[in-house]
N, C-alpha and C. Protein backbone atom coordinates (compact mmCIF):
# COMPACT_ATOMS: atom_id res chain seq x y z
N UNK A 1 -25.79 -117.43 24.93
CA UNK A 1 -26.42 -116.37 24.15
C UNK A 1 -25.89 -115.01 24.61
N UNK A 2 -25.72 -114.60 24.08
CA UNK A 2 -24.97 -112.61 24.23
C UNK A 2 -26.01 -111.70 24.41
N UNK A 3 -25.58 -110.69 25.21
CA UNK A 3 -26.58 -109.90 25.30
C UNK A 3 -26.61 -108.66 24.15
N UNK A 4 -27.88 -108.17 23.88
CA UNK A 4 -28.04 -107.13 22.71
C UNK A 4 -26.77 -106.05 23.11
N UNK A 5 -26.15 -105.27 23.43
CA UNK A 5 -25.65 -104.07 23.32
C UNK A 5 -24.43 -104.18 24.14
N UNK A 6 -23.61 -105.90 23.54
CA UNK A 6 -22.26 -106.11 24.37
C UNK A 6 -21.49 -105.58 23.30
N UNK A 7 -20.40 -104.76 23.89
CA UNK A 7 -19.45 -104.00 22.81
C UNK A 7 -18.36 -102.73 23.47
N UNK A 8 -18.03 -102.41 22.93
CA UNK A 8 -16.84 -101.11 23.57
C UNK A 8 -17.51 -99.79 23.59
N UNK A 9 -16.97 -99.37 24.53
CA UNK A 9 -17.66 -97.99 24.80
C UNK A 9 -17.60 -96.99 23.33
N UNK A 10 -16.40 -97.28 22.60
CA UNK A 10 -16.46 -96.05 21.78
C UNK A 10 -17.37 -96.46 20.70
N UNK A 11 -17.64 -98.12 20.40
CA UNK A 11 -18.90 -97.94 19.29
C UNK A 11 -20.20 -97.38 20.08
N UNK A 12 -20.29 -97.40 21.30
CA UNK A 12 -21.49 -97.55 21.68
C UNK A 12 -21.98 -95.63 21.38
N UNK A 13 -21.07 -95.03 21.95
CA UNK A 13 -20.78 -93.92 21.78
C UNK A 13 -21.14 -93.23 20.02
N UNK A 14 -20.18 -93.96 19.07
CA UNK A 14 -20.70 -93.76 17.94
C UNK A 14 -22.22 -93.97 17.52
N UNK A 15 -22.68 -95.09 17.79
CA UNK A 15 -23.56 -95.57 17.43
C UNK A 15 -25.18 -94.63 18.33
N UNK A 16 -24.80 -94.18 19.09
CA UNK A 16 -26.07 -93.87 20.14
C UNK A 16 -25.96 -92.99 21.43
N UNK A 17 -24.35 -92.30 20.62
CA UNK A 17 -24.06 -91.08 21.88
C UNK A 17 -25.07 -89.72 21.15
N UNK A 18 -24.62 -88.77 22.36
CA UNK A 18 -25.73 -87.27 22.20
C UNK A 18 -25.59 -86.66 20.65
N UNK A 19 -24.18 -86.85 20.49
CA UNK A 19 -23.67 -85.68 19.05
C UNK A 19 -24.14 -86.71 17.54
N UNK A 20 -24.31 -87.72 17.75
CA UNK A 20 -24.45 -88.97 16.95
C UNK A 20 -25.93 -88.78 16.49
N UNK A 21 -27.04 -88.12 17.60
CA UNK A 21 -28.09 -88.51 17.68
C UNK A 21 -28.57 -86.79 17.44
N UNK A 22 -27.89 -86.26 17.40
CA UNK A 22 -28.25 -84.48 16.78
C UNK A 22 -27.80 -84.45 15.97
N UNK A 23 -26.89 -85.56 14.97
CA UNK A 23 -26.75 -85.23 13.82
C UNK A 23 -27.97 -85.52 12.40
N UNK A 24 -29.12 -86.16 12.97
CA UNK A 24 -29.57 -86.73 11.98
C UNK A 24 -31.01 -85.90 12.22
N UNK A 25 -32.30 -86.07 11.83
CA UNK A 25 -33.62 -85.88 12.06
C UNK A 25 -34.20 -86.12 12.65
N UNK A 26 -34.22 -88.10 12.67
CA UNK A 26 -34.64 -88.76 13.53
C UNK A 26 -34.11 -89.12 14.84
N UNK A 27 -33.17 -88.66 14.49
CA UNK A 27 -31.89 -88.61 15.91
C UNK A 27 -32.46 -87.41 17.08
N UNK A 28 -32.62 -86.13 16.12
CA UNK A 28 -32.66 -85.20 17.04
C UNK A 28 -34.37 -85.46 17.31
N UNK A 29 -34.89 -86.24 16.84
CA UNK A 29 -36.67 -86.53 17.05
C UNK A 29 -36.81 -86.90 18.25
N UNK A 30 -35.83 -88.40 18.55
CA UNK A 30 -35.47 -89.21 19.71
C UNK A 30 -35.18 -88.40 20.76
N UNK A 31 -34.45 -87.17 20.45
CA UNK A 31 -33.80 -86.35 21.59
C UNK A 31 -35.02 -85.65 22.63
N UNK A 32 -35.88 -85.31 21.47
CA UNK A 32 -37.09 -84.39 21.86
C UNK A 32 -37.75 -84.91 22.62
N UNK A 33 -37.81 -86.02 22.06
CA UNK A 33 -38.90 -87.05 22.78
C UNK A 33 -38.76 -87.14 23.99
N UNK A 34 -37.25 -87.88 24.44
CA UNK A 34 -37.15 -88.22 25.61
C UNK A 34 -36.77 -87.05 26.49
N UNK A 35 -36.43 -85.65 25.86
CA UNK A 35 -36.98 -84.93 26.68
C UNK A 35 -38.32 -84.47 27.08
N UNK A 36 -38.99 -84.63 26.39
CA UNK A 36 -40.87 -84.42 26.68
C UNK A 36 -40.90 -85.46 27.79
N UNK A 37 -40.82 -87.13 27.48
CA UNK A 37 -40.70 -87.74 29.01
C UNK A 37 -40.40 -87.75 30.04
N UNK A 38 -39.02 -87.10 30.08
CA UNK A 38 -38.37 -86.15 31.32
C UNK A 38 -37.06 -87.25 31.84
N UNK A 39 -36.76 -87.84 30.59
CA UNK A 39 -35.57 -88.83 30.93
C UNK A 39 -34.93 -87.77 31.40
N UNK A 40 -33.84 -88.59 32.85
CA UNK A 40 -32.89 -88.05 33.15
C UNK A 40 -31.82 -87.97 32.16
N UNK A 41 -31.48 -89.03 31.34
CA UNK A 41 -30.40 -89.31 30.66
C UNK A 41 -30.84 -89.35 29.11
N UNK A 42 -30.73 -88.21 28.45
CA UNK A 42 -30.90 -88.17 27.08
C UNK A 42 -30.46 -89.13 26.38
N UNK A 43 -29.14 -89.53 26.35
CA UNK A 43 -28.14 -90.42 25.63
C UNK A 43 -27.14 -91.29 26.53
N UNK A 44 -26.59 -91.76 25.68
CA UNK A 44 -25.18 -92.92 26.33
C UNK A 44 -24.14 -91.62 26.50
């Protein structure tokens, strides 16, 4: 069985990097969020 999020860095990047995730609404929603939690790491 494979694990969920086996793949190459540059989809991963497309798919769920910082600029990927400020391009959209819900993207930049996600951003907010996990800064309100105080993730160290916003994104991939």
């Amino acid at each position: 069985m494979k694990r969920t999020l086996e793949g190459t860095r540059r989809k991963k990047k497309r798919v769920s990097g910082f600029r990927e995730r400020m391009s959209t609404p819900g993207g930049r929603r996600v951003i907010r969020l996990r800064r309100r939690k105080g993730r160290k790491k916003l994104s991939i």
